[in-house]
N, C-alpha and C. Protein backbone atom coordinates (compact mmCIF):
# COMPACT_ATOMS: atom_id res chain seq x y z
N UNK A 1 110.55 77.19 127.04
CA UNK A 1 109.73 76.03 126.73
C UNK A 1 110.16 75.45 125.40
N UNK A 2 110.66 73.93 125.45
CA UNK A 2 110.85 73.64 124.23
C UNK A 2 109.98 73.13 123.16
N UNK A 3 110.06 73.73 122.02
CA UNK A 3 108.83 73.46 120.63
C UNK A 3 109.18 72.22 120.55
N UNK A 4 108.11 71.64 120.72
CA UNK A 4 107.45 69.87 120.54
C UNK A 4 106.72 69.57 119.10
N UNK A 5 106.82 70.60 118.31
CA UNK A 5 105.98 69.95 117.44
C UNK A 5 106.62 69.58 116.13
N UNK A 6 106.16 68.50 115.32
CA UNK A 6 106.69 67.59 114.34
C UNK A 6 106.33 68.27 112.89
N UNK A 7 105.92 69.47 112.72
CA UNK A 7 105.31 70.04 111.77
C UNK A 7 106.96 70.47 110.83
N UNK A 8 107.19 70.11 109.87
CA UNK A 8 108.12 70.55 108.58
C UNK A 8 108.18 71.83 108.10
N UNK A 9 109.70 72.30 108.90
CA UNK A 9 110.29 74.36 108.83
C UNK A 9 111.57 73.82 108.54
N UNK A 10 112.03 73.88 107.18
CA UNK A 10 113.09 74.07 106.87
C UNK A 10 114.07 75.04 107.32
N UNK A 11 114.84 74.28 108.13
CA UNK A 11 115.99 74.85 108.59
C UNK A 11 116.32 76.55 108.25
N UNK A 12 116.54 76.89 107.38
CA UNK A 12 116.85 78.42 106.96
C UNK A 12 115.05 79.15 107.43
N UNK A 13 114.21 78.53 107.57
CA UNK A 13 112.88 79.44 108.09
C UNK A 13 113.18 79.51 109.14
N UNK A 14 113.76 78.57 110.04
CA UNK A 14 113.12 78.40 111.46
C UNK A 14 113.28 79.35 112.06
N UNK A 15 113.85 80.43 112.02
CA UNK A 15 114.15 81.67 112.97
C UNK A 15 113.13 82.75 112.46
N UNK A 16 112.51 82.63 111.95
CA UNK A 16 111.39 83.53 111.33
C UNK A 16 109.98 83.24 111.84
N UNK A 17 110.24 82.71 112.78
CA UNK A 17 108.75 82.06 113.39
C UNK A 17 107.30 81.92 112.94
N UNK A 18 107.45 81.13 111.53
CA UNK A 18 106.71 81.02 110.77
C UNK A 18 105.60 79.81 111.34
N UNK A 19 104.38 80.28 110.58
CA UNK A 19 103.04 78.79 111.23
C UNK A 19 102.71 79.16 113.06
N UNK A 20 103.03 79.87 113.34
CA UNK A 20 102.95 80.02 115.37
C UNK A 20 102.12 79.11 115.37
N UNK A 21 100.91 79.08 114.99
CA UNK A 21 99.47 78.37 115.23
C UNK A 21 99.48 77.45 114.83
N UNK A 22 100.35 76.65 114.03
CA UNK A 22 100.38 75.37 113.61
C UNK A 22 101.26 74.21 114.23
N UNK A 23 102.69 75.43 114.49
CA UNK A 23 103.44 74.38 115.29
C UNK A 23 102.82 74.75 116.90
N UNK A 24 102.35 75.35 117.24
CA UNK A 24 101.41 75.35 118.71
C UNK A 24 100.62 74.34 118.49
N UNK A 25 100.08 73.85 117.91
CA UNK A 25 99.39 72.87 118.05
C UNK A 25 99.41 71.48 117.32
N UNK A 26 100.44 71.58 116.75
CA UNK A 26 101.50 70.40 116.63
C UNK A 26 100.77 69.68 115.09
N UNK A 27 99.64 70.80 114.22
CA UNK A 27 99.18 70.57 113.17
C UNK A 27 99.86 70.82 111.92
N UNK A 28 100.08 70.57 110.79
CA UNK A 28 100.99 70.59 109.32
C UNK A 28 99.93 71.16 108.76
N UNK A 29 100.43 72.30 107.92
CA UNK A 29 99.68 73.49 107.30
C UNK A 29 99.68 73.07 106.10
N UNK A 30 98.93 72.70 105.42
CA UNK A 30 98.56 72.35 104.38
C UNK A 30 97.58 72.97 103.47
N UNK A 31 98.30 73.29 102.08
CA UNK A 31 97.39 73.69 101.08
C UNK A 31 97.35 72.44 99.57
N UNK A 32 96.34 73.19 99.26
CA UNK A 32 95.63 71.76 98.23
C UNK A 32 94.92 72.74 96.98
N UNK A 33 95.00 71.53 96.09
CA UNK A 33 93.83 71.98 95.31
C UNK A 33 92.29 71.78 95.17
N UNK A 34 91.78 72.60 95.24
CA UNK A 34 90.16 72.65 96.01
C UNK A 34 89.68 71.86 94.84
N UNK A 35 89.24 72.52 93.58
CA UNK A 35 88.75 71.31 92.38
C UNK A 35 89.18 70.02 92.28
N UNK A 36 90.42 69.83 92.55
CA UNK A 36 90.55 68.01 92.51
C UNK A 36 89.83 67.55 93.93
N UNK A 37 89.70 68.08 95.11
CA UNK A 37 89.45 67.75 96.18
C UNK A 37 87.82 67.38 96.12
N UNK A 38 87.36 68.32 95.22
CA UNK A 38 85.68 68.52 95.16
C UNK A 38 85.02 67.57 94.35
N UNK A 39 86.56 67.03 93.72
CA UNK A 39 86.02 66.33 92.15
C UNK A 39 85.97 64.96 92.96
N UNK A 40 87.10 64.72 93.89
CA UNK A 40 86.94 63.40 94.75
C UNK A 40 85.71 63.17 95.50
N UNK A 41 85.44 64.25 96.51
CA UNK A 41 84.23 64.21 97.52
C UNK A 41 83.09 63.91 96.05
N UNK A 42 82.92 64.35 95.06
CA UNK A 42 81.45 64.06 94.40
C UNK A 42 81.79 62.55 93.86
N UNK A 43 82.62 62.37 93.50
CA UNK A 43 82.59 61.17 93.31
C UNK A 43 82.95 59.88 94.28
N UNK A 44 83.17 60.02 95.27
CA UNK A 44 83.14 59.18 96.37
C UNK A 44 82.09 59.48 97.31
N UNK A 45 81.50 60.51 97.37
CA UNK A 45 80.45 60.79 98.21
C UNK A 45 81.13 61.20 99.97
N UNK A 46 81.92 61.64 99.55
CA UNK A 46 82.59 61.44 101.23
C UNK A 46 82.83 63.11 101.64
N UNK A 47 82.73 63.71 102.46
CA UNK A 47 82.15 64.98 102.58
C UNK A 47 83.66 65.49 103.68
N UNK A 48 83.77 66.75 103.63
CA UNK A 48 84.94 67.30 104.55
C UNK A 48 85.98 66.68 104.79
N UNK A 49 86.37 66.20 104.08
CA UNK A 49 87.66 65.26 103.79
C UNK A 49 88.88 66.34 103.53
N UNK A 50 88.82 67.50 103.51
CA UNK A 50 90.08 68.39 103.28
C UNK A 50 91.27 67.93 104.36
N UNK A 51 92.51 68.65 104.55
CA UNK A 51 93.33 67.98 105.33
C UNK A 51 93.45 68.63 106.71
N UNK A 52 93.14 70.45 106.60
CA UNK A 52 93.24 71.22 107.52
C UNK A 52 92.98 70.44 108.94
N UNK A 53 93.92 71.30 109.77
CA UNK A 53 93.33 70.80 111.07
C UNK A 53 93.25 69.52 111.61
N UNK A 54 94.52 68.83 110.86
CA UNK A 54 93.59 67.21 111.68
C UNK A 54 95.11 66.28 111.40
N UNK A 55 96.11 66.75 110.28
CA UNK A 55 96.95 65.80 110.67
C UNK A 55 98.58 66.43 111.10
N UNK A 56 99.17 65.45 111.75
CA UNK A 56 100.26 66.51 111.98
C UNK A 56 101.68 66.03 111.53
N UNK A 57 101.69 65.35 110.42
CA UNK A 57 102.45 65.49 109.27
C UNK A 57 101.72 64.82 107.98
N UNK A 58 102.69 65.28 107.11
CA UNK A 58 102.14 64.91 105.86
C UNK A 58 101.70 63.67 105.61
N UNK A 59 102.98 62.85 105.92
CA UNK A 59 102.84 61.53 105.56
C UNK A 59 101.69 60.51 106.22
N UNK A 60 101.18 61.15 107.43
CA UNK A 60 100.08 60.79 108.38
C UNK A 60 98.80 60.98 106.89
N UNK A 61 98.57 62.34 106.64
CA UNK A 61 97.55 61.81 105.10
C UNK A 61 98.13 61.30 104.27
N UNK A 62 98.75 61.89 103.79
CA UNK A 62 99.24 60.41 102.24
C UNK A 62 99.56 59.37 102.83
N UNK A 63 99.17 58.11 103.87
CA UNK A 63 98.60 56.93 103.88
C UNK A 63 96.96 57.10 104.10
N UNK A 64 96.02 57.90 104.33
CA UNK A 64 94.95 58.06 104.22
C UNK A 64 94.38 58.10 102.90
N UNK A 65 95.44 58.89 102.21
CA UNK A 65 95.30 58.87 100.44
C UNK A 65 94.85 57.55 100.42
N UNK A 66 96.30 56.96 100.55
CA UNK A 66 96.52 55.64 99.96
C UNK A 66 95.24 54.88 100.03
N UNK A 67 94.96 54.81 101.25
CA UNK A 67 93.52 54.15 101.56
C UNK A 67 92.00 54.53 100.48
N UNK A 68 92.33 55.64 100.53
CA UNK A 68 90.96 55.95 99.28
C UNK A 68 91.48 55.65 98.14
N UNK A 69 92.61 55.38 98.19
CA UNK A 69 92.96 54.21 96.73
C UNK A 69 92.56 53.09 96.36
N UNK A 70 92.76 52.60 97.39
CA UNK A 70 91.82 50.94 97.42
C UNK A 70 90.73 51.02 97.63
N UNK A 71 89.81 52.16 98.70
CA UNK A 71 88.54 51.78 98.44
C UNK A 71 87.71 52.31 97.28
N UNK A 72 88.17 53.29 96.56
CA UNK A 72 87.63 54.06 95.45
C UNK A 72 88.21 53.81 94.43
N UNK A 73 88.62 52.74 93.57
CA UNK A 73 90.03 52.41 92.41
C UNK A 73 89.17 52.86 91.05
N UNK A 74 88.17 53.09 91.10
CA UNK A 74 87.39 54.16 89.84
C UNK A 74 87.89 55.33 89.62
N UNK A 75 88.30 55.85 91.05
CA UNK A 75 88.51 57.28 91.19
C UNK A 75 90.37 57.12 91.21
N UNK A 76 90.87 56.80 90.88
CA UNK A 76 92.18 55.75 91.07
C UNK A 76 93.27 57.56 91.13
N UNK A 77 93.18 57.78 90.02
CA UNK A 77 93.68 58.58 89.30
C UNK A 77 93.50 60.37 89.74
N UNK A 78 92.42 59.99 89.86
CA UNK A 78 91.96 61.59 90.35
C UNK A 78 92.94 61.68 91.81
N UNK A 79 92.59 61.09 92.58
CA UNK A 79 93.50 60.57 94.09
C UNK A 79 94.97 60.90 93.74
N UNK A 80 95.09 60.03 93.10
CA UNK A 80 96.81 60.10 92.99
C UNK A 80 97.16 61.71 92.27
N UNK A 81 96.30 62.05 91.29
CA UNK A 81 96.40 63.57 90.99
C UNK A 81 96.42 64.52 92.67
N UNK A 82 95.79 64.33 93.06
CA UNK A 82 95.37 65.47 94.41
C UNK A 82 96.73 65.32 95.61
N UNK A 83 96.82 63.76 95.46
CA UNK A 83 98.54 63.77 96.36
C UNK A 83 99.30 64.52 95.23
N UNK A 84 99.55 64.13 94.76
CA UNK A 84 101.01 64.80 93.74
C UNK A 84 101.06 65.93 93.71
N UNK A 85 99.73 66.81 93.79
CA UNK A 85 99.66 68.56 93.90
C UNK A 85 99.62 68.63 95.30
N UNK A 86 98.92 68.11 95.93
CA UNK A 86 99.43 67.82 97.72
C UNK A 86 101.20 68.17 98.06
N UNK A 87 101.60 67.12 97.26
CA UNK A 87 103.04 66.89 97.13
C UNK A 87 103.82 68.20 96.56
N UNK A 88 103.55 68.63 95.59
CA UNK A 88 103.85 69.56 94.64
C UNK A 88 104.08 71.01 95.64
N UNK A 89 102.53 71.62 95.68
CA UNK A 89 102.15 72.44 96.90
C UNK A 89 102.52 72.74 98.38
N UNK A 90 102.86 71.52 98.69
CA UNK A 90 103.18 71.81 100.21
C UNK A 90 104.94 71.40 100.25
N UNK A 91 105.54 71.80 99.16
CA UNK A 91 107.27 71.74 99.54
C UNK A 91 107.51 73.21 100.16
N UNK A 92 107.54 72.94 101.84
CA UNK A 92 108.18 74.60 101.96
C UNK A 92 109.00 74.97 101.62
N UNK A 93 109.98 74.20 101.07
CA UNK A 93 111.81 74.96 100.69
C UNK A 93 111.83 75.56 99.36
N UNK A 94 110.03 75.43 98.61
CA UNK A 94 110.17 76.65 97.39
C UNK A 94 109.62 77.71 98.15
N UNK A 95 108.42 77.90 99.43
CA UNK A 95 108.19 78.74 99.45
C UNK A 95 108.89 80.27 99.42
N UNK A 96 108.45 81.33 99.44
CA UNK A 96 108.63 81.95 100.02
C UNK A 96 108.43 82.89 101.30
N UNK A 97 109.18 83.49 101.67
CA UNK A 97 108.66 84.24 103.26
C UNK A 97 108.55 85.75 103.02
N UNK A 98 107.48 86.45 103.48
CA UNK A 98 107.42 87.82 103.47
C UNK A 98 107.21 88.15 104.74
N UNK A 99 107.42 89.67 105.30
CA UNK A 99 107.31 90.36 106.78
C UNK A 99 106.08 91.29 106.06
N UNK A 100 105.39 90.51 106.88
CA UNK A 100 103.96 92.21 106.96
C UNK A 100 104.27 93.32 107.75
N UNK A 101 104.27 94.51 106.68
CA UNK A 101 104.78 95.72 107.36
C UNK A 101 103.52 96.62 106.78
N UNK A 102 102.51 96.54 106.65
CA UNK A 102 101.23 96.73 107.03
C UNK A 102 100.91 97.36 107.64
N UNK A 103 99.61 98.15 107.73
CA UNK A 103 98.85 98.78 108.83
C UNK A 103 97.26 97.82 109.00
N UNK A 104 96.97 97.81 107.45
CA UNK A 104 95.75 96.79 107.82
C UNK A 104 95.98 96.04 108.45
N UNK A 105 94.45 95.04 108.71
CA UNK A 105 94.55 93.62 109.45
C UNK A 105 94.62 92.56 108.46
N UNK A 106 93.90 92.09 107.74
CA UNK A 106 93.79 90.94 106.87
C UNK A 106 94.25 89.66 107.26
N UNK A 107 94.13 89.81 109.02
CA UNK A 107 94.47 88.69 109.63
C UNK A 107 95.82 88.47 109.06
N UNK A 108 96.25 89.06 109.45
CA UNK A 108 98.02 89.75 109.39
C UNK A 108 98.83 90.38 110.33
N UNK A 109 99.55 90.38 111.43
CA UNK A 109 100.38 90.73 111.97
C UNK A 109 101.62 91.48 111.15
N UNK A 110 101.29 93.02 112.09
CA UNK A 110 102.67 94.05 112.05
C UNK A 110 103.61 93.20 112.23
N UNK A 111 104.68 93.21 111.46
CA UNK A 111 105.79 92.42 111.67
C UNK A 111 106.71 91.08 111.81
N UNK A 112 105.21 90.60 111.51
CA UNK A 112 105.28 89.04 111.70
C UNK A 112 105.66 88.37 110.19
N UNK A 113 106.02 87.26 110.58
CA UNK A 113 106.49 86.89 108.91
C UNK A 113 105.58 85.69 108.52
N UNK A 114 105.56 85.30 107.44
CA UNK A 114 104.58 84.93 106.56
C UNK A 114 104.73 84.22 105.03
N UNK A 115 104.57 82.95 105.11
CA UNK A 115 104.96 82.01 103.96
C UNK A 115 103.88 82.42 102.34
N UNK A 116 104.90 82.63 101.80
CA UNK A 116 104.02 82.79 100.35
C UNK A 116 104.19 81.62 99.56
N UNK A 117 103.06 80.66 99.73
CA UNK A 117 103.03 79.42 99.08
C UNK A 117 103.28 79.45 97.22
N UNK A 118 104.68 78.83 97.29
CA UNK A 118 105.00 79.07 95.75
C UNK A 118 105.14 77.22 95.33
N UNK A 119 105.30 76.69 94.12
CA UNK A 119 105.54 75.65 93.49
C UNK A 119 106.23 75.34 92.30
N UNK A 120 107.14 74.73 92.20
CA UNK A 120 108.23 74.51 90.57
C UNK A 120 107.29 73.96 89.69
N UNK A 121 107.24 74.82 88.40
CA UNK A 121 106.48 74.01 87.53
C UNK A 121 107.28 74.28 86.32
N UNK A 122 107.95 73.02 85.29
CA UNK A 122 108.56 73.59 83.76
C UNK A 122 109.60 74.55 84.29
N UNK A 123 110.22 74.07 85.85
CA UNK A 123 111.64 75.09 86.35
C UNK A 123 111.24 76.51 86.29
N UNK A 124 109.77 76.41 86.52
CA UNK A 124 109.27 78.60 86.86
C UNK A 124 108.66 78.19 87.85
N UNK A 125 109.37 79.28 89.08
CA UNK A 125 108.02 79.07 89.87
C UNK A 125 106.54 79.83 89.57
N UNK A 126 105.92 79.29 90.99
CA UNK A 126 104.53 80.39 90.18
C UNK A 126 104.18 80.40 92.26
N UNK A 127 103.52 81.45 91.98
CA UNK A 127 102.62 81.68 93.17
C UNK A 127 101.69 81.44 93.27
N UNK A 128 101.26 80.45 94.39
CA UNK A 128 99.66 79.93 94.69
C UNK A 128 98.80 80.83 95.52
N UNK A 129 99.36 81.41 96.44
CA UNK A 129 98.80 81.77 97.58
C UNK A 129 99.34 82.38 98.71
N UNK A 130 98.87 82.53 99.72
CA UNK A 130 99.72 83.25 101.42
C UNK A 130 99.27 82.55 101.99
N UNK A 131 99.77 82.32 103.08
CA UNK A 131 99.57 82.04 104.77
C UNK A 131 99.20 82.99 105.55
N UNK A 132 98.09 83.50 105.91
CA UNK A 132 97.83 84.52 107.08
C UNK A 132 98.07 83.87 108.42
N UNK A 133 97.64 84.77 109.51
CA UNK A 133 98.10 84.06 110.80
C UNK A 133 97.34 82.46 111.70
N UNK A 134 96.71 82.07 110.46
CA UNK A 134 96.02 80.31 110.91
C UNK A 134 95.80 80.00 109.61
N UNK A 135 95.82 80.37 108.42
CA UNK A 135 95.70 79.63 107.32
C UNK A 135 95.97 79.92 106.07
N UNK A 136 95.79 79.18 105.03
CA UNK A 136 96.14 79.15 103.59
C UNK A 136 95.43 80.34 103.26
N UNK A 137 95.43 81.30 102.63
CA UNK A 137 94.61 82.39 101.88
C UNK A 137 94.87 82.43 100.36
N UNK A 138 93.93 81.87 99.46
CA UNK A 138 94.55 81.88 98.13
C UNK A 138 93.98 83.58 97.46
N UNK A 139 94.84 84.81 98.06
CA UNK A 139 94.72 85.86 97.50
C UNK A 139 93.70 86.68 97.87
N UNK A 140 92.73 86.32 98.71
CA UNK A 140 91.97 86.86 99.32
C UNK A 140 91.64 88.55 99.41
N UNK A 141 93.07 88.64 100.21
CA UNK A 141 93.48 90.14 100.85
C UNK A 141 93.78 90.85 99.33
N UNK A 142 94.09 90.49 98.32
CA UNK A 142 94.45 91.53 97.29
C UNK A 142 93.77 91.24 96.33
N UNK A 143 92.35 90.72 96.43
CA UNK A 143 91.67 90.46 95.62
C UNK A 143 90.71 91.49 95.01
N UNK A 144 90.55 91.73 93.68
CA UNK A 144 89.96 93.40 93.01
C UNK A 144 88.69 93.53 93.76
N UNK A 145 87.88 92.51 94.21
CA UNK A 145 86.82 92.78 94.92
C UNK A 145 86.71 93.06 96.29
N UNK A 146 87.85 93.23 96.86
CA UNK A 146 88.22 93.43 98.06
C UNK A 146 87.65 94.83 98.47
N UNK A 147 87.52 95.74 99.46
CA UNK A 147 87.50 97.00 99.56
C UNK A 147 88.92 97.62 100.04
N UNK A 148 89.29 97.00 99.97
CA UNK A 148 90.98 97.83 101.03
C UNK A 148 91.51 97.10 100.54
N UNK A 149 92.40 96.34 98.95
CA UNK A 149 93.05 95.08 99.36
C UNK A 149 94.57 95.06 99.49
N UNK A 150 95.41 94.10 99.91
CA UNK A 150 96.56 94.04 100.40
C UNK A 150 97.89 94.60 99.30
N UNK A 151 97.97 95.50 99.73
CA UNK A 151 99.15 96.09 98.90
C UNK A 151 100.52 95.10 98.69
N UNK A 152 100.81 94.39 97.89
CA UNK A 152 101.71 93.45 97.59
C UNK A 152 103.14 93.70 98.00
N UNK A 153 103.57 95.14 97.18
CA UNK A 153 104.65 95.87 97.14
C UNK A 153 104.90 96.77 98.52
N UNK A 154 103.74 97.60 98.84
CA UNK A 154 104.26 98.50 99.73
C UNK A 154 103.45 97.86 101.35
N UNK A 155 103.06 96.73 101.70
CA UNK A 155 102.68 95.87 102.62
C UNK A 155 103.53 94.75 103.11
N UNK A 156 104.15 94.13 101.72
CA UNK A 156 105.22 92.56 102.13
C UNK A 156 106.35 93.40 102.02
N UNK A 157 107.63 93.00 103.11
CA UNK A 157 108.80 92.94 102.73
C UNK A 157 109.41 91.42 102.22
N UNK A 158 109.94 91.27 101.06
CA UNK A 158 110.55 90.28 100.64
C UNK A 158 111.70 89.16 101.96
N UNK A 159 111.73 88.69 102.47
CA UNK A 159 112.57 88.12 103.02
C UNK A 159 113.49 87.27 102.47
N UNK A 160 112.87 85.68 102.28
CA UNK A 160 113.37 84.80 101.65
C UNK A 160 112.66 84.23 99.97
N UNK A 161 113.30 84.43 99.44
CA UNK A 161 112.44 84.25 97.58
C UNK A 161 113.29 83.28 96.99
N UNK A 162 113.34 82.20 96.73
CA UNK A 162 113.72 80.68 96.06
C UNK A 162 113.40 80.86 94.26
N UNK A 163 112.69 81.91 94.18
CA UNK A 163 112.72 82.34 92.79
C UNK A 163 113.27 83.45 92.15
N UNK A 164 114.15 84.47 93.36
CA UNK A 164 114.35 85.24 92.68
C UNK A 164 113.64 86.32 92.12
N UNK A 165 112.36 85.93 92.08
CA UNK A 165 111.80 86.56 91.09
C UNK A 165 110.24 87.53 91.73
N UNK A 166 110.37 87.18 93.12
CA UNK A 166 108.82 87.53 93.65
C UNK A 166 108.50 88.84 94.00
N UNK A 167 108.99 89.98 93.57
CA UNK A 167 109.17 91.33 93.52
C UNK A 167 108.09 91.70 92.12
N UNK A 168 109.01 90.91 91.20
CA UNK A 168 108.24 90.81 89.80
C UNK A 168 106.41 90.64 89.41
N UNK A 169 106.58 89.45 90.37
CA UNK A 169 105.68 88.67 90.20
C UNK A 169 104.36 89.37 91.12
N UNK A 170 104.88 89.76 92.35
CA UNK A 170 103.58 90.82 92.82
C UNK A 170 103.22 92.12 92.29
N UNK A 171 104.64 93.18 91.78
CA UNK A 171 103.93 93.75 90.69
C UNK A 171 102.73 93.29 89.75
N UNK A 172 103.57 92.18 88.97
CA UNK A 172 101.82 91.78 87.87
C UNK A 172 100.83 91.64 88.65
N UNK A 173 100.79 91.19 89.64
CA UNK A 173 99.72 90.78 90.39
C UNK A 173 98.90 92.17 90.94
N UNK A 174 99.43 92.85 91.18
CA UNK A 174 98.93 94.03 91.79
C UNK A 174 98.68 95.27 90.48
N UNK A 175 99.35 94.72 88.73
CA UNK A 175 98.88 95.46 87.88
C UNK A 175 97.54 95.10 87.19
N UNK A 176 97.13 93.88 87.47
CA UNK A 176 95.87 93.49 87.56
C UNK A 176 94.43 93.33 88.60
N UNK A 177 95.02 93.79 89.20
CA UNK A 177 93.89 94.33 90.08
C UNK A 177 93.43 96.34 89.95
């Protein structure tokens, strides 16, 4: 059966069968920043406006942006802030990819691979977040309040890392918890 869907997998992912649930349903996985998003909805009054689930490429919302540009030009700025981290956030070719080799669940698949949402900032990357098997998780699974939480090091295998550096970087992460 050939994959029909218009959703953005940089070439070097595509064999890693990353998003199943997104390109099945022909939706663009999108992560955001929740405070600029919240800061818009209170000040426009406009409620569930996040992007999940509803468009199936990018550029399909950023002309929706655009539109709450003109009708909200108070909020002018905040908008154009939330695309640009829109923008910023959702480049897959910084992400990175990890294989869950896991026993937990954390809505995680044995073996399956798995985008670790990273972003260039000042030429460092930084890590935002994971992709579990339908959505954005900003840390959830290895969070100190967790009861079981996701072992960084001895759970992800590294696959693909655009920084070089994400071995490092889940150590700290996992020396603070």
């Amino acid at each position: 059966m050939k994959n029909l869907s218009n959703i953005y997998i940089p070439d070097a992912h595509k064999k890693y069968n990353v998003l199943p649930h997104h390109r099945k349903y022909n939706e663009e996985m999108f992560v955001w920043d929740d405070n600029l998003l919240r800061k818009i909805e209170k000040y426009t009054k406009m409620i569930n406006i996040y992007p999940y689930y509803r468009y199936k490429t990018y550029q399909n919302f950023y002309k929706v942006i655009n539109e709450w540009i003109k009708k909200f030009p108070g909020c002018e700025q905040d908008i154009l802030n939330y695309k640009n981290s829109l923008i910023k956030l959702n480049n897959k070719d910084n992400w990175a990819i990890v294989q869950y080799t896991g026993k937990s669940d954390f809505d995680f698949t044995t073996n399956n691979y798995y985008y670790v949402v990273m972003y260039k900032e000042n030429n460092c990357y930084k890590i935002y977040g994971i992709i579990d098997n339908e959505e954005y998780n900003a840390f959830e699974s290895w969070n100190p309040k967790c009861t079981n939480p996701l072992d960084l090091i001895k759970d992800l295998k590294i696959i693909i890392d655009p920084s070089n550096n994400l071995k490092n970087e889940f150590s700290k992460i996992m020396k603070e918890i």
